[in-house]
Protein backbone atom coordinates (compact mmCIF):
# COMPACT_ATOMS: atom_id res chain seq x y z
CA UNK A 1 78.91 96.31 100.53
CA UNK A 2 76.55 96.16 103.67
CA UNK A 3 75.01 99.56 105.33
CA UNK A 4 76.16 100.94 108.18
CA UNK A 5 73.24 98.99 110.44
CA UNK A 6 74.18 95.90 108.88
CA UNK A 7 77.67 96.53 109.00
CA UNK A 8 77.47 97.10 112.72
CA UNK A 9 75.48 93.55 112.97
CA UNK A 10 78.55 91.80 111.29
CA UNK A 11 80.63 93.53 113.51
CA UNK A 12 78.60 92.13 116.21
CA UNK A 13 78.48 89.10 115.19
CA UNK A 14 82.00 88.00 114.49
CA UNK A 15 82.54 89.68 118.24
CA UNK A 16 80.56 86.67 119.67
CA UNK A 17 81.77 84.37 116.98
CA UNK A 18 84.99 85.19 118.46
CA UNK A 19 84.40 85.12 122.37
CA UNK A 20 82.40 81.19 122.08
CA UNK A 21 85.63 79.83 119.76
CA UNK A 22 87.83 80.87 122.75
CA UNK A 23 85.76 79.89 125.03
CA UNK A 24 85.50 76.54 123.19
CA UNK A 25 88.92 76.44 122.81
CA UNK A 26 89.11 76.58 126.65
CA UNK A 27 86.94 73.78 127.97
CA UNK A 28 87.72 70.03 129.11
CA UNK A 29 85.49 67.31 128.05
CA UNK A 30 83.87 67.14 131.48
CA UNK A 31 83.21 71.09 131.05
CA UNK A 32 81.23 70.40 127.63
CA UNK A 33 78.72 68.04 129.45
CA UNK A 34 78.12 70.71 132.07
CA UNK A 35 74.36 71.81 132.53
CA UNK A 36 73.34 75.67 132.03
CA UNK A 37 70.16 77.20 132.90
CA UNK A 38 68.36 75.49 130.00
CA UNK A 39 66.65 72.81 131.41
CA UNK A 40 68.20 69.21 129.57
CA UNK A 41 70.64 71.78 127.65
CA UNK A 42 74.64 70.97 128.74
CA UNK A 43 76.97 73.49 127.07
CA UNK A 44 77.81 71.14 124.48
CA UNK A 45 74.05 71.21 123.56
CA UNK A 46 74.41 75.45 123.45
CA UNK A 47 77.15 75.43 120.97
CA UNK A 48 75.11 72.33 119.08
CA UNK A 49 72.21 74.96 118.74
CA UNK A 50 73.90 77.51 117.63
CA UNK A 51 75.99 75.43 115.34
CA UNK A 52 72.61 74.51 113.52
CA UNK A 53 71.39 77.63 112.83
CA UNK A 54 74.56 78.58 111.18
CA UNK A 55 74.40 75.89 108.77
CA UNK A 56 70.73 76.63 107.83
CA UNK A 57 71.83 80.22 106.92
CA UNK A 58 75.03 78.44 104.72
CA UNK A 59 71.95 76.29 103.31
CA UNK A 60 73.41 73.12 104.52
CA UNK A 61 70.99 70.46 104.95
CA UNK A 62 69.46 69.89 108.12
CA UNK A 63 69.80 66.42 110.38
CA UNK A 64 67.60 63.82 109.22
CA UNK A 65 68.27 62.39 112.92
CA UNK A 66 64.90 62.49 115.22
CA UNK A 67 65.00 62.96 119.46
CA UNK A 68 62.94 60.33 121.05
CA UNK A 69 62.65 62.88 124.05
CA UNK A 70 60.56 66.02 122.92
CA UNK A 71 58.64 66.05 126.47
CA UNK A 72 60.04 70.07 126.13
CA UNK A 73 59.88 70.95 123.03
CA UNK A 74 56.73 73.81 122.74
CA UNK A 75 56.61 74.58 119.00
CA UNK A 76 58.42 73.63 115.59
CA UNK A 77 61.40 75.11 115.92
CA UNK A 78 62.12 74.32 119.49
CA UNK A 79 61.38 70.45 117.79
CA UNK A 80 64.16 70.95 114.88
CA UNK A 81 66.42 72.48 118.04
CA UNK A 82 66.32 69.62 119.72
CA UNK A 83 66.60 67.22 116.42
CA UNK A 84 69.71 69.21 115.85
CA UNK A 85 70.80 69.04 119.38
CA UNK A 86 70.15 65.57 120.39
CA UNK A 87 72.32 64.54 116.66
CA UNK A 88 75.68 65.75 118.29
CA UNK A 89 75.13 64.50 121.51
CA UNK A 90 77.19 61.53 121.44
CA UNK A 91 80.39 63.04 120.14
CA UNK A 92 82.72 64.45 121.96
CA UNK A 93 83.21 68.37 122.89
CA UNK A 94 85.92 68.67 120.75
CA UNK A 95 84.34 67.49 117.51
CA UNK A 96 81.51 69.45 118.24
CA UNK A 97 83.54 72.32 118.57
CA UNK A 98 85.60 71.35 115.42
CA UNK A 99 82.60 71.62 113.56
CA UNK A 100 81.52 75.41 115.20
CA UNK A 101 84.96 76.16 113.55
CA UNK A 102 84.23 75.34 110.12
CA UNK A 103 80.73 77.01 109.82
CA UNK A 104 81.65 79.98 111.49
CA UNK A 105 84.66 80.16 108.90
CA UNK A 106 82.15 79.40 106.14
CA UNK A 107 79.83 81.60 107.32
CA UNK A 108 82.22 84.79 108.16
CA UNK A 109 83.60 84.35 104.24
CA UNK A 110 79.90 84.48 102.85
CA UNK A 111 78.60 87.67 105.10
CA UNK A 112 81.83 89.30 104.16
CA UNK A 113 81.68 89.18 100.41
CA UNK A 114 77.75 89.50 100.18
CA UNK A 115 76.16 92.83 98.88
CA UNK A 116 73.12 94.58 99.73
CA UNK A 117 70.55 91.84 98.11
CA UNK A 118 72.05 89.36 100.01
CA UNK A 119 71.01 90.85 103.18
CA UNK A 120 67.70 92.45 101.60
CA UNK A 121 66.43 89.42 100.93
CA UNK A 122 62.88 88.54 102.62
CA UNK A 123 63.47 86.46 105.49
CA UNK A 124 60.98 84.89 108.65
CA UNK A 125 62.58 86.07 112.15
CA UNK A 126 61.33 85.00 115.55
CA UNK A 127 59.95 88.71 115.43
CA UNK A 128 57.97 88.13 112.01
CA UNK A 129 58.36 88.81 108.32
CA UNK A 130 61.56 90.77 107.49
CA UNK A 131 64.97 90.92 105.67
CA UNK A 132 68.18 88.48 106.27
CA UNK A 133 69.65 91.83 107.80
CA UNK A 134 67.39 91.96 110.72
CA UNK A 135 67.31 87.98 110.79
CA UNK A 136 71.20 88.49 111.71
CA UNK A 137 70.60 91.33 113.89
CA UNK A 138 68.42 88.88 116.17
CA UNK A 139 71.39 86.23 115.41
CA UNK A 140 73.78 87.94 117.55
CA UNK A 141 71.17 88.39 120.36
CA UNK A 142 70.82 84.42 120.45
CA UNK A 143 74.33 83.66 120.03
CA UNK A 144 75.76 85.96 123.01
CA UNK A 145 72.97 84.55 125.18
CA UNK A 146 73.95 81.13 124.79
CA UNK A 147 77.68 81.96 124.97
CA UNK A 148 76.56 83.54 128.65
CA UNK A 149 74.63 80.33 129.50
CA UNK A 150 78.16 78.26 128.60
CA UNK A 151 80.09 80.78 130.83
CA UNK A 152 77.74 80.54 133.39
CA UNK A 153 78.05 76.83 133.41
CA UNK A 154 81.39 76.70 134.13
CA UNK A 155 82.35 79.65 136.18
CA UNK A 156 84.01 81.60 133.18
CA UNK A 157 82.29 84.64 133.54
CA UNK A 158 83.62 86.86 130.59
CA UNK A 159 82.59 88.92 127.09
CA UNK A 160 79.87 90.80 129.14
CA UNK A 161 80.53 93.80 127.13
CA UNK A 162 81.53 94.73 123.84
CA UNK A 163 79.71 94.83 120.34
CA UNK A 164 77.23 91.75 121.12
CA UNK A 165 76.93 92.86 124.77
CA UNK A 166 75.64 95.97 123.83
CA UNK A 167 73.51 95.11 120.79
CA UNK A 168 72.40 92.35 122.64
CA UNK A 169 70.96 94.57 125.79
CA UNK A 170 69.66 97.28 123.43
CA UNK A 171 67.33 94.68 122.28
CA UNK A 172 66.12 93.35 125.34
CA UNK A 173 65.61 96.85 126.88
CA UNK A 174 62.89 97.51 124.10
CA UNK A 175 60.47 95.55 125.82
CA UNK A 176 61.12 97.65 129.27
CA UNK A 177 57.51 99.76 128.62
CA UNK A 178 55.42 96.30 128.80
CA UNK A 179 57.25 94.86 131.70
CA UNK A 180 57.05 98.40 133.71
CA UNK A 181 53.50 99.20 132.28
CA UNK A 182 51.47 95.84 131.77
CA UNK A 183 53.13 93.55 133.45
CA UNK A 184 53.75 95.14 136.57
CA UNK A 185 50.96 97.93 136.65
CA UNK A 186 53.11 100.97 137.40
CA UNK A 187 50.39 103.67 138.58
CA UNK A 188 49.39 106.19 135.83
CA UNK A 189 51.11 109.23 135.34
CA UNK A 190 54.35 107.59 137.15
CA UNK A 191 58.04 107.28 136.34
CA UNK A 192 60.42 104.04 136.39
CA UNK A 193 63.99 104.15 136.04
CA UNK A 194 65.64 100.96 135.10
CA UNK A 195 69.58 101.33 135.75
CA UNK A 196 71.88 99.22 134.02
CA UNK A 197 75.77 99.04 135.06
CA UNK A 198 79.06 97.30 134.80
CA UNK A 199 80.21 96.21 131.50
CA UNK A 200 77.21 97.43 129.84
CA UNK A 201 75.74 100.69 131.22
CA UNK A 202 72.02 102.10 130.13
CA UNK A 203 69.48 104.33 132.22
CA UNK A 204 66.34 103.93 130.58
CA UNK A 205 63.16 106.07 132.10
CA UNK A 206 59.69 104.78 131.54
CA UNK A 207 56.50 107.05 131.88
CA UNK A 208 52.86 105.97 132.28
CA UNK A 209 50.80 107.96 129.97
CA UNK A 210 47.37 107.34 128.94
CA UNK A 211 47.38 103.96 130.16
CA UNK A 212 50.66 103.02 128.02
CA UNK A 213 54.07 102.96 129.16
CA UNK A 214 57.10 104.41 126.97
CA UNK A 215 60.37 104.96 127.13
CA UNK A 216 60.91 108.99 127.93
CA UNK A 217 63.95 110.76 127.99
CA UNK A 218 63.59 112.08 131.37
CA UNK A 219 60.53 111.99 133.96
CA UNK A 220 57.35 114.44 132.80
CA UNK A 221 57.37 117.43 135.19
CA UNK A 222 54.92 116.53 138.01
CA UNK A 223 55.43 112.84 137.57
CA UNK A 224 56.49 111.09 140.68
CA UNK A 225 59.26 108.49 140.89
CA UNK A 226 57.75 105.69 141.63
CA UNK A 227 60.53 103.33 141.76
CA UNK A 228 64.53 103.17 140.81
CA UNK A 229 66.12 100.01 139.82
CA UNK A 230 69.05 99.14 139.56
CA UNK A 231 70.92 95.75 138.41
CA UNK A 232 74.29 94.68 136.74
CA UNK A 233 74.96 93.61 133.54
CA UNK A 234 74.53 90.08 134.24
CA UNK A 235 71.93 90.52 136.07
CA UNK A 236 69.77 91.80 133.78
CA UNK A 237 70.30 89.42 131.04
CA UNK A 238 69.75 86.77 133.37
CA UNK A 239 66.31 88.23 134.29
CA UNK A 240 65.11 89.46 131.00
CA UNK A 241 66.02 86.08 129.48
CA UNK A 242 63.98 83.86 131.65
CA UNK A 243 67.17 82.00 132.95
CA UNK A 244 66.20 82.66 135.92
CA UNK A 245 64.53 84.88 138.46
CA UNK A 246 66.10 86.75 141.57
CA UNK A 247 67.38 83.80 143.61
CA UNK A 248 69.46 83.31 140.73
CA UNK A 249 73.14 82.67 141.87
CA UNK A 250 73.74 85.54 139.21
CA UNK A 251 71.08 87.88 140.48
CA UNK A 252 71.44 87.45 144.25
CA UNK A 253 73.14 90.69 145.63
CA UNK A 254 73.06 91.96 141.85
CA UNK A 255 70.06 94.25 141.81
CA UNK A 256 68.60 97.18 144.38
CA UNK A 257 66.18 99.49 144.12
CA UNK A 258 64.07 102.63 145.62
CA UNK A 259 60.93 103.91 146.02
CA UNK A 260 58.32 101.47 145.88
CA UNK A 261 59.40 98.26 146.97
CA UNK A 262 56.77 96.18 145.64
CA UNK A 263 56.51 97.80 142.26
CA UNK A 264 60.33 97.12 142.29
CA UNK A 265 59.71 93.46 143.17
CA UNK A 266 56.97 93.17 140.27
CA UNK A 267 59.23 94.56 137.52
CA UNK A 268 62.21 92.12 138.71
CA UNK A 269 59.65 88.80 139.05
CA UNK A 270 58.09 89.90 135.47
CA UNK A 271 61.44 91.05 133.39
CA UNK A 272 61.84 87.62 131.40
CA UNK A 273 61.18 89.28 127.48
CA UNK A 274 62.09 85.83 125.97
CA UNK A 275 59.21 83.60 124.06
């Protein structure tokens, strides 16, 4: 029986497992070779990623097939991505969705008859050593993104909130302090507030203290405002993803703010929290 964290990972999880086999379920052959945001990446190649993954964790062998094109590829597992990617290419959407299907089933079977050593076990994450538990708990981050880059795609905006929304966007906002503090060299002593709505909605307030920013419950009496943002939930995945910056089609007319305009401007052009 899982813990209550884990528990509400799984919960998480099958959410977006959910949401991408509709969504699957939904598309036309011409919609699966659609491009998203990630440059070479169609939506086909999304759900090929994240199909991959899934098997690893089943401990299914990986593709022996090898890319010839790796002109993107930055480290190893951005290569084994794109081995695993460029293998399904040539089929069709639906038998790469056929086979999303069958690991997810495989996969929801095993989480939900494992016990606690199953999910204590020491695992790598993109984050560093940890357990399988907090392996998963970046899983669902990864999957709901790339279910947002296939909506994107094809103009089916949808499953912006719920369990993976949220989880999802309590992640991301944990890196707030070094986008409002070092990256965009908010004054000492002031106050940001970044203002989250729609589907998702999250104020978080970040102080300058001592030359390091952290996330306060409210503004330090005596420290000025220095700037108010504000963006939607799309928005703000789209930015602190790296899928793209303000002239995004999903960004443009999707964010405001107040108070210092060029701090605001800053914060927006350095919010990407993505590797």
């Amino acid at each position: 029986m899982a813990d209550d964290s884990t528990s509400r990972t799984l919960t998480a999880l099958f959410d977006v497992f959910d949401s991408v086999s509709q969504l699957g379920d939904a598309l036309s052959e011409a919609q699966w070779k659609t491009p998203t945001d990630l440059p070479g990446w169609t939506v086909q190649d999304n759900l090929s990623h994240l199909i991959a993954f899934e098997r690893v964790l089943e401990g299914d062998a990986a593709t022996t097939h090898r890319a010839t094109d790796l002109s993107g590829v930055k480290n190893p597992i951005g290569e084994m991505n794109e081995h695993e990617v460029d293998a399904r290419r040539g089929r069709p959407g639906s038998q790469v969705l056929a086979e999303w299907h069958e690991i997810v089933g495989r996969r929801r079977a095993t989480l939900t008859s494992a016990g606690d050593d199953y999910f204590a076990q020491p695992s790598m994450t993109p984050t560093g050593p940890g357990t399988l538990a907090d392996f998963l708990s970046i899983r669902v981050l990864d999957c709901w993104l790339h279910e947002q880059d296939m909506r994107r795609a094809v103009g089916l905006t949808g499953h912006l909130g719920g369990p993976a929304a949220e989880h999802t966007i309590d992640r991301l906002i944990r890196t707030l302090p070094i986008v409002v503090g070092k990256r965009a060299a908010t004054p000492e002593g002031a106050t940001v507030v970044v203002r989250i709505t729609g589907e998702v909605e999250r104020t978080v307030v970040v102080n300058v203290s001592g030359g390091r920013a952290a996330v306060v419950p409210e503004a330090p009496d005596g420290s000025p405002l220095a700037a108010a943002l504000t963006l939607t939930t799309e928005a703000f995945v789209v930015l602190a993803t790296g899928r793209g910056g303000p002239d995004h089609a999903a960004v443009t007319g999707q964010w405001s703010s107040k108070g210092d305009d060029a701090l605001a401007r800053r914060i927006v052009d350095r919010l990407n929290m993505m590797i």
